[in-house]
C-alpha atoms as a PDB file:
ATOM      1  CA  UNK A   1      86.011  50.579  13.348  1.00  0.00           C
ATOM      2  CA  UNK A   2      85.781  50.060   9.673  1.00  0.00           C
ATOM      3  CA  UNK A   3      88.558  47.742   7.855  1.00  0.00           C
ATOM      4  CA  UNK A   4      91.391  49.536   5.752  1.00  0.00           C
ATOM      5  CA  UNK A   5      90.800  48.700   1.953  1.00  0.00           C
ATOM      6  CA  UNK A   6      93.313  45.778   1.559  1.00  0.00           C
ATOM      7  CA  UNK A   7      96.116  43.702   3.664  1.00  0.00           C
ATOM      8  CA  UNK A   8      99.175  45.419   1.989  1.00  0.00           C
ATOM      9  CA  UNK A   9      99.876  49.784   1.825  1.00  0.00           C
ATOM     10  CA  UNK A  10     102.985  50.642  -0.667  1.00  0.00           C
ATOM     11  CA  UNK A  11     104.421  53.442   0.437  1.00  0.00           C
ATOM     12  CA  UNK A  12     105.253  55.659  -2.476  1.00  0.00           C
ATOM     13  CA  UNK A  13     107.554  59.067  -3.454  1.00  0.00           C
ATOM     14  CA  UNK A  14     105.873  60.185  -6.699  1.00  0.00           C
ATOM     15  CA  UNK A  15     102.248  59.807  -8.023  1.00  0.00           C
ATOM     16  CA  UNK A  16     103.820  58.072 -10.637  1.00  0.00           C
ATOM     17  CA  UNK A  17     103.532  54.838  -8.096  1.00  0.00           C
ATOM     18  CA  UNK A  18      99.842  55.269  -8.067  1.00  0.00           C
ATOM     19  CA  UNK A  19      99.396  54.707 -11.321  1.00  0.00           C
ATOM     20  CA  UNK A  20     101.906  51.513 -11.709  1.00  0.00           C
ATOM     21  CA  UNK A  21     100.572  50.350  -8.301  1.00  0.00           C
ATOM     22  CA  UNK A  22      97.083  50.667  -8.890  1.00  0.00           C
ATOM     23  CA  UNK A  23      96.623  49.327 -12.291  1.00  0.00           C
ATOM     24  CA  UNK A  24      98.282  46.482 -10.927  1.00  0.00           C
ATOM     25  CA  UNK A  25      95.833  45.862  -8.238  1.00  0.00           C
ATOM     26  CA  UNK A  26      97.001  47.767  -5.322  1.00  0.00           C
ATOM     27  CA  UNK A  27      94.200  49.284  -3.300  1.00  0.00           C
ATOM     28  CA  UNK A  28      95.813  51.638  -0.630  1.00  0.00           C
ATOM     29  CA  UNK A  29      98.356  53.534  -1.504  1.00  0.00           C
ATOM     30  CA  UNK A  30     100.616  56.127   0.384  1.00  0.00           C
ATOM     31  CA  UNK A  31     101.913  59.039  -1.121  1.00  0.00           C
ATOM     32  CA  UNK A  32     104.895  60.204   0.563  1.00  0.00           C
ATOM     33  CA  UNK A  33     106.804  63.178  -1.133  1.00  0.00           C
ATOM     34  CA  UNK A  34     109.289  65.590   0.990  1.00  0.00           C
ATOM     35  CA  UNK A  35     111.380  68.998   0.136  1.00  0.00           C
ATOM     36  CA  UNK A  36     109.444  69.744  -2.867  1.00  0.00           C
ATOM     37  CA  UNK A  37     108.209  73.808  -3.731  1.00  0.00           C
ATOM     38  CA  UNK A  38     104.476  73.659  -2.809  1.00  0.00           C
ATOM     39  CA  UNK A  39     103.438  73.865  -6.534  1.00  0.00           C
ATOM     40  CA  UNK A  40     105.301  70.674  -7.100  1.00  0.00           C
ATOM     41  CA  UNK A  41     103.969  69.158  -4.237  1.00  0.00           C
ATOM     42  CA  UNK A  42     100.353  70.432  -4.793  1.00  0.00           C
ATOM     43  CA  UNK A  43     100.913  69.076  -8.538  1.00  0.00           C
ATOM     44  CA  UNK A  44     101.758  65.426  -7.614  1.00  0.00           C
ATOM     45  CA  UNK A  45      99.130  65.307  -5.078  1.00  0.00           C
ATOM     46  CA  UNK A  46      96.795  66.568  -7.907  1.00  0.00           C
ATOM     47  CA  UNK A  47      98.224  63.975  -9.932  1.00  0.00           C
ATOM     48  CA  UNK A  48      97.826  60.838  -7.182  1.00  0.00           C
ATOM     49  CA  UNK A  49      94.503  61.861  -6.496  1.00  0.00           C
ATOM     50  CA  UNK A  50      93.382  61.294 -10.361  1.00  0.00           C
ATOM     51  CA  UNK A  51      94.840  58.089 -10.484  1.00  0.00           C
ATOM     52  CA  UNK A  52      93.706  57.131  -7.747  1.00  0.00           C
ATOM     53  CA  UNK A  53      90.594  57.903  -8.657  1.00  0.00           C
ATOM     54  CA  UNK A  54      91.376  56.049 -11.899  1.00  0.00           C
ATOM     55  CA  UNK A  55      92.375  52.646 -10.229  1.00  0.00           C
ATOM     56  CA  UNK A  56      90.032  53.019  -7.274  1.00  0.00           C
ATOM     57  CA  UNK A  57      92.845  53.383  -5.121  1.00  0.00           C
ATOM     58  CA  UNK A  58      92.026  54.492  -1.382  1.00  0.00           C
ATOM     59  CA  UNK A  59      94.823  57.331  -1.639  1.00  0.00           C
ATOM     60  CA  UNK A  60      96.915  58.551   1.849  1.00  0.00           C
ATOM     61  CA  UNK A  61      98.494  61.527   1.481  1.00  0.00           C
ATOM     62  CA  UNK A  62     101.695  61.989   4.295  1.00  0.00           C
ATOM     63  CA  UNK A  63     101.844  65.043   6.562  1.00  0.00           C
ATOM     64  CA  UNK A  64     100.145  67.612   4.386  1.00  0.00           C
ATOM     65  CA  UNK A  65      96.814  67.755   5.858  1.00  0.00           C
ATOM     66  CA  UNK A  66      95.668  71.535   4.828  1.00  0.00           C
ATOM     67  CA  UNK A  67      96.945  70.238   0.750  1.00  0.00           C
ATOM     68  CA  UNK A  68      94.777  66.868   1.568  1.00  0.00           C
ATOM     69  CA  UNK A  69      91.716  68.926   2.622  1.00  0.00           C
ATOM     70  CA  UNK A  70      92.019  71.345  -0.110  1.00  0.00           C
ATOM     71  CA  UNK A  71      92.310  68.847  -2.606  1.00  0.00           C
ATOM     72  CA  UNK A  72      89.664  66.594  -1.647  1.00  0.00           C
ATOM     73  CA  UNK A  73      91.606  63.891  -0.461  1.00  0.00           C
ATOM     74  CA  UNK A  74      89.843  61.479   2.126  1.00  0.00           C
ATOM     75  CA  UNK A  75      92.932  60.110   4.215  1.00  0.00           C
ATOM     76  CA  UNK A  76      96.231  61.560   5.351  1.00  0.00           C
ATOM     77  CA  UNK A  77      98.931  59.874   7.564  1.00  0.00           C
ATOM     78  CA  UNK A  78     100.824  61.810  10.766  1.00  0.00           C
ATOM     79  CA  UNK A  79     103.920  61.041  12.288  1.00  0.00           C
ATOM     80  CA  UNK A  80     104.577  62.448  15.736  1.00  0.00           C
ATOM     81  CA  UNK A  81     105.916  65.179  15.330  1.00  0.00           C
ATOM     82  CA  UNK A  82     103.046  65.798  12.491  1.00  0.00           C
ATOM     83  CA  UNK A  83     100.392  65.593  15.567  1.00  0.00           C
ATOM     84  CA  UNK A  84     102.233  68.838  17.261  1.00  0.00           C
ATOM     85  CA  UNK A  85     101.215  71.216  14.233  1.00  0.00           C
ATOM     86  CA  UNK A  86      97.982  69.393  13.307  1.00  0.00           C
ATOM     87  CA  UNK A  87      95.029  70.952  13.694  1.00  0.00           C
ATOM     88  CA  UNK A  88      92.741  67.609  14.787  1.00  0.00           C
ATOM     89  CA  UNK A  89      89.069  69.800  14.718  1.00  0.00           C
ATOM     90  CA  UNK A  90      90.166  70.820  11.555  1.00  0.00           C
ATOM     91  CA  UNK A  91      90.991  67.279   9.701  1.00  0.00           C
ATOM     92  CA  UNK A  92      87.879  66.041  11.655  1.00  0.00           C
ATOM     93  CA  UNK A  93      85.360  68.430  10.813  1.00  0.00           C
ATOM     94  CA  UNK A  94      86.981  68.560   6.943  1.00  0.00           C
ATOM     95  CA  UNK A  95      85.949  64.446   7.002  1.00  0.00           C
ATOM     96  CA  UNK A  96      89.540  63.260   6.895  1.00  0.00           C
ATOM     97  CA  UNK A  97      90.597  59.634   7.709  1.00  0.00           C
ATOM     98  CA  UNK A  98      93.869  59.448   9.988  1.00  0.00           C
ATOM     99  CA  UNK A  99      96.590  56.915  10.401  1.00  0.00           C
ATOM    100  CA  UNK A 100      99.369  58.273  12.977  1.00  0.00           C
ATOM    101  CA  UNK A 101     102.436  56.431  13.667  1.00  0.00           C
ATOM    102  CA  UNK A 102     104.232  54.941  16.987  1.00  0.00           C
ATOM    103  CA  UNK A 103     107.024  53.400  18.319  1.00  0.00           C
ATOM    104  CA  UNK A 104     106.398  52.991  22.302  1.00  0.00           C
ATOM    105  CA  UNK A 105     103.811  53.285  24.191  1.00  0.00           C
ATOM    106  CA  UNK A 106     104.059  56.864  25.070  1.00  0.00           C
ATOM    107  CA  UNK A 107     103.183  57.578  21.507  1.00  0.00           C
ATOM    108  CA  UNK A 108     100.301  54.877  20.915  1.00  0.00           C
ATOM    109  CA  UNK A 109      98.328  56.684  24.139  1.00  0.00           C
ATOM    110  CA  UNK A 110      98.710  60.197  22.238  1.00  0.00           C
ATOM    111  CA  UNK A 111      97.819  58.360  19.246  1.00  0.00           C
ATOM    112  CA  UNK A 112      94.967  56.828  21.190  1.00  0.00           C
ATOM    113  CA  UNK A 113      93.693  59.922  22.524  1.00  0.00           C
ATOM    114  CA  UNK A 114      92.701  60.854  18.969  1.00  0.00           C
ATOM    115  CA  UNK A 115      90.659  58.176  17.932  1.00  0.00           C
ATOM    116  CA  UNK A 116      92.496  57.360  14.461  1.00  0.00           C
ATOM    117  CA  UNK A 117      91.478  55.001  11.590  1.00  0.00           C
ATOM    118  CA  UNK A 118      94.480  53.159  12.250  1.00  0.00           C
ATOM    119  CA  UNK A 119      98.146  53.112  14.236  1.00  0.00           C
ATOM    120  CA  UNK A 120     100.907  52.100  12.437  1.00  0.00           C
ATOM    121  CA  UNK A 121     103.876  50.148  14.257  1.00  0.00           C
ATOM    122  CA  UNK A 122     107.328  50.285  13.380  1.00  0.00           C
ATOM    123  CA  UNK A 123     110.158  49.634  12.448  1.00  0.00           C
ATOM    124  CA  UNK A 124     109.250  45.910  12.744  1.00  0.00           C
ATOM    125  CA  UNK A 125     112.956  44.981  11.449  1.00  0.00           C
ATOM    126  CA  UNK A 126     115.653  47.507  10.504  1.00  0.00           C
ATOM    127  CA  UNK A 127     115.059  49.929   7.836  1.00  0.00           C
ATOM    128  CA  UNK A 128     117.953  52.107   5.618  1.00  0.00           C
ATOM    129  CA  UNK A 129     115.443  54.107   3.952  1.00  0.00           C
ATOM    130  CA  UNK A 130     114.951  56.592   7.186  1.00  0.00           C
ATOM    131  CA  UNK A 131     117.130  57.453   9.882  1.00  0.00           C
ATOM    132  CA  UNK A 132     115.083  55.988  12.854  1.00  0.00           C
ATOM    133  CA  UNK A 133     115.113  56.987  16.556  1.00  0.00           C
ATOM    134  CA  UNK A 134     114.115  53.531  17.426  1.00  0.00           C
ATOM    135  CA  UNK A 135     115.195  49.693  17.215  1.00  0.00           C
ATOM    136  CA  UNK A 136     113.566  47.370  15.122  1.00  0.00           C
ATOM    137  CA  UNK A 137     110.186  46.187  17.208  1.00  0.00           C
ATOM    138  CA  UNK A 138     109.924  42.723  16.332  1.00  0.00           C
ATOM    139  CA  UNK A 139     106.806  40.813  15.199  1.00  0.00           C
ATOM    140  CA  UNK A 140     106.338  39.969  18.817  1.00  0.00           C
ATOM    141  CA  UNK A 141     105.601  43.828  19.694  1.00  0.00           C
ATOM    142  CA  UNK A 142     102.680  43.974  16.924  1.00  0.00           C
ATOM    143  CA  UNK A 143     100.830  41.357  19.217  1.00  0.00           C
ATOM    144  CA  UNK A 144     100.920  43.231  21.892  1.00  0.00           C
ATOM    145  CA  UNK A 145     100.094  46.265  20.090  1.00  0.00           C
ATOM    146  CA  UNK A 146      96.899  44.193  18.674  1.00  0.00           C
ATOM    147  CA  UNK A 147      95.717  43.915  22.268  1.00  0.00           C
ATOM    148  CA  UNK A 148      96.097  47.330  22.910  1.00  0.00           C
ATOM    149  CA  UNK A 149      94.461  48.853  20.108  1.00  0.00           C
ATOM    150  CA  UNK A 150      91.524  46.585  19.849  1.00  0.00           C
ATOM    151  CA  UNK A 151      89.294  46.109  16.893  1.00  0.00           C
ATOM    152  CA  UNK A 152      91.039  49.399  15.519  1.00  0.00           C
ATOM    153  CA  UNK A 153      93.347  48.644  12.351  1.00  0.00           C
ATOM    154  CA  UNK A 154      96.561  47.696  13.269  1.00  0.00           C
ATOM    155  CA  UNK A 155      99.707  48.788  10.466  1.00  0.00           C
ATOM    156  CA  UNK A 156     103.162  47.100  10.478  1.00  0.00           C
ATOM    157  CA  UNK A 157     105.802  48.731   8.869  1.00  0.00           C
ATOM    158  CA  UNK A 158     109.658  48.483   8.467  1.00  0.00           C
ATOM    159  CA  UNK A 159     111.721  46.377   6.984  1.00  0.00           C
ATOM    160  CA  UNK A 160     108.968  44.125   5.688  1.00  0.00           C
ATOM    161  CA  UNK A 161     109.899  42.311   2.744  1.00  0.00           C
ATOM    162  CA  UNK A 162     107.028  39.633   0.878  1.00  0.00           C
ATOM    163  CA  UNK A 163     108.389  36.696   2.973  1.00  0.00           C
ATOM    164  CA  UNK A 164     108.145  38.365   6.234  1.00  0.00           C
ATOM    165  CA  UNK A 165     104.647  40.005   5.466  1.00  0.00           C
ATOM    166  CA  UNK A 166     102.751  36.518   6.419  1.00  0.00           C
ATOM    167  CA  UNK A 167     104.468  36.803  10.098  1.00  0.00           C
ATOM    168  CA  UNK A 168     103.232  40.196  10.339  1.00  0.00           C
ATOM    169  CA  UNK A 169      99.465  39.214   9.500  1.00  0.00           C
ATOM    170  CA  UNK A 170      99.594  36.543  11.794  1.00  0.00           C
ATOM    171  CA  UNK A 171     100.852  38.439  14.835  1.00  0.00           C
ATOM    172  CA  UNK A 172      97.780  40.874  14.662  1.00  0.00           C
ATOM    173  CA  UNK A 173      98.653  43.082  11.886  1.00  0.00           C
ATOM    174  CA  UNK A 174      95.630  43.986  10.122  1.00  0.00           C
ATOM    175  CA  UNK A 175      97.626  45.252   7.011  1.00  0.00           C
ATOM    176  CA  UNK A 176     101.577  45.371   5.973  1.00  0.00           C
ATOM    177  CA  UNK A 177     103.638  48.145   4.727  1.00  0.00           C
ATOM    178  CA  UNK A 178     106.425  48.849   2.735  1.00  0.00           C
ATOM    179  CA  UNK A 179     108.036  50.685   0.367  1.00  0.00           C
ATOM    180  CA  UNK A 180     111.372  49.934  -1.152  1.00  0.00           C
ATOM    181  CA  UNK A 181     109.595  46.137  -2.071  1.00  0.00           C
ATOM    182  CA  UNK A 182     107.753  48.153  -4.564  1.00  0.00           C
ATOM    183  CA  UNK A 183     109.167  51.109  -5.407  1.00  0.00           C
ATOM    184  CA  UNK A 184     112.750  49.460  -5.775  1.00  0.00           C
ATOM    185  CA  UNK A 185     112.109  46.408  -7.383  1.00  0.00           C
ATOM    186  CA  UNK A 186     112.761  45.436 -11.162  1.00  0.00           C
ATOM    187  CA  UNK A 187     108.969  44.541 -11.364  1.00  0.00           C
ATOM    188  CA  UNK A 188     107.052  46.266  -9.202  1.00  0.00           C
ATOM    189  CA  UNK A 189     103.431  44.786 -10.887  1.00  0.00           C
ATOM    190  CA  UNK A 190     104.467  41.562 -10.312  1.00  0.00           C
ATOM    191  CA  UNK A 191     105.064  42.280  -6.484  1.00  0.00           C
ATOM    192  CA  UNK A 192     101.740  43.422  -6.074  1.00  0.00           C
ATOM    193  CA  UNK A 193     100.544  40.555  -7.583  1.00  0.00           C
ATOM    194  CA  UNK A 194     102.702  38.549  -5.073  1.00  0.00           C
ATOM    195  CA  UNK A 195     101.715  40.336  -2.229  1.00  0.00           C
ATOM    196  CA  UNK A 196      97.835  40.065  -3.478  1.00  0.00           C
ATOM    197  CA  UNK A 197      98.326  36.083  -3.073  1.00  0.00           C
ATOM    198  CA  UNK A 198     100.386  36.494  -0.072  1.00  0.00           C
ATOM    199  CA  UNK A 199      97.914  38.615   1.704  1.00  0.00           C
ATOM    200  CA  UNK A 200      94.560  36.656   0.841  1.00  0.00           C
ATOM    201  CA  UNK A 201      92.824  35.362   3.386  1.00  0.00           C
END
C-alpha cells in the first residue's frame, strides 16, 4: 500500500487554493467545489489540474469521478453516498486512486470491500463547516481505526486545527486534514509552512 504524498491534505473550494497552497509547499491537495453549472465546475477542475501540475501537487478531485477521468486526473475522493452512484470498474480500469470516507464501522467494511488508497475518519472533533450525521470521533477512534485498516493510509479529518494535528499523527493517522485552517486563515502560506514543521517526522 503505497504512502499518500505528505502528512497534511488542505481541503479546498476553488483551484485558486492550489495555486496558493502549492507554491507554498503543500503536496496533496483536495479540491472540493459543490452547486456549480458543469462548465464552471469542469473549468476549475481544468484549472486545479494545471496548477497542480505546476507545484507538483498530488491533486484529489471530490465526488466527480466521470470529470476526474475525463480530465486526466489521477485521484478522486467518495463519500458514502458517492459509493452508491460510482461506477468502481470504471474508476479502476480508468487508473484512478480512491480515498472514501467513514464514520462507523458499517461504512469502513463497505469502504474495505473496495480496496481504496486510503479511508478517511471523521469528524475527529466538531466541525461547523458541514452539517454532520455523526459526533465528533475522538483521537482515540483513529487508533482503533489504524488497527483495522492495516498498512493502508489512514486520514483524520474534522475539526483539526495545527495544535491538534500532532495528536492525530500519533494515534495512527498517517496524514491530517483540514480545511478552514487554510482556506480561512489571514496567511494561509505561512500555515503550510507550520504544518510542514509540524508534520515532519
Amino acid at each position: 500500500m503505497s504512502a499518500l504524498p505528505q502528512k497534511f491534505y488542505p481541503v479546498v473550494d476553488h483551484a485558486e487554493w492550489v495555486n496558493r497552497l502549492g507554491a507554498a509547499g503543500a503536496r496533496f491537495i483536495q479540491l472540493r467545489v459543490k452547486d456549480l453549472p458543469e462548465p464552471e465546475l469542469r473549468a476549475q477542475v481544468r484549472l486545479a489540474r494545471d496548477y497542480a501540475a505546476r507545484h507538483d501537487v498530488c491533486l484529489v478531485l471530490n465526488d466527480f469521478w466521470q470529470i476526474a477521468l475525463e480530465e486526466g486526473l489521477s485521484y478522486i475522493h467518495l463519500g458514502q453516498e458517492d459509493l452508491d452512484t460510482a461506477d468502481m470498474p470504471a474508476i479502476r480500469k480508468g487508473g484512478l486512486r480512491v480515498g472514501v470516507s467513514t464514520h462507523c464501522h458499517e461504512e469502513l467494511e463497505r469502504a474495505l470491500s473496495l480496496a481504496p488508497d486510503y479511508v478517511a475518519l471523521g469528524p475527529i472533533w466538531e466541525t461547523r463547516l458541514k452539517k454532520m450525521a455523526f459526533g465528533p470521533q475522538g483521537v482515540e477512534k483513529l487508533r482503533e481505526w489504524k488497527q483495522l485498516v492495516g498498512p493502508m493510509p489512514l486520514v483524520a479529518i474534522g475539526g483539526i486545527t495545527l495544535e491538534r494535528a500532532p495528536s492525530c499523527l500519533a494515534a495512527g493517522a498517517d496524514c491530517v486534514s483540514a480545511v478552514s485552517a487554510f482556506t480561512q486563515h489571514a496567511d494561509p502560506e505561512g500555515q503550510v509552512r507550520a504544518w510542514l514543521e509540524a508534520t515532519a517526522g
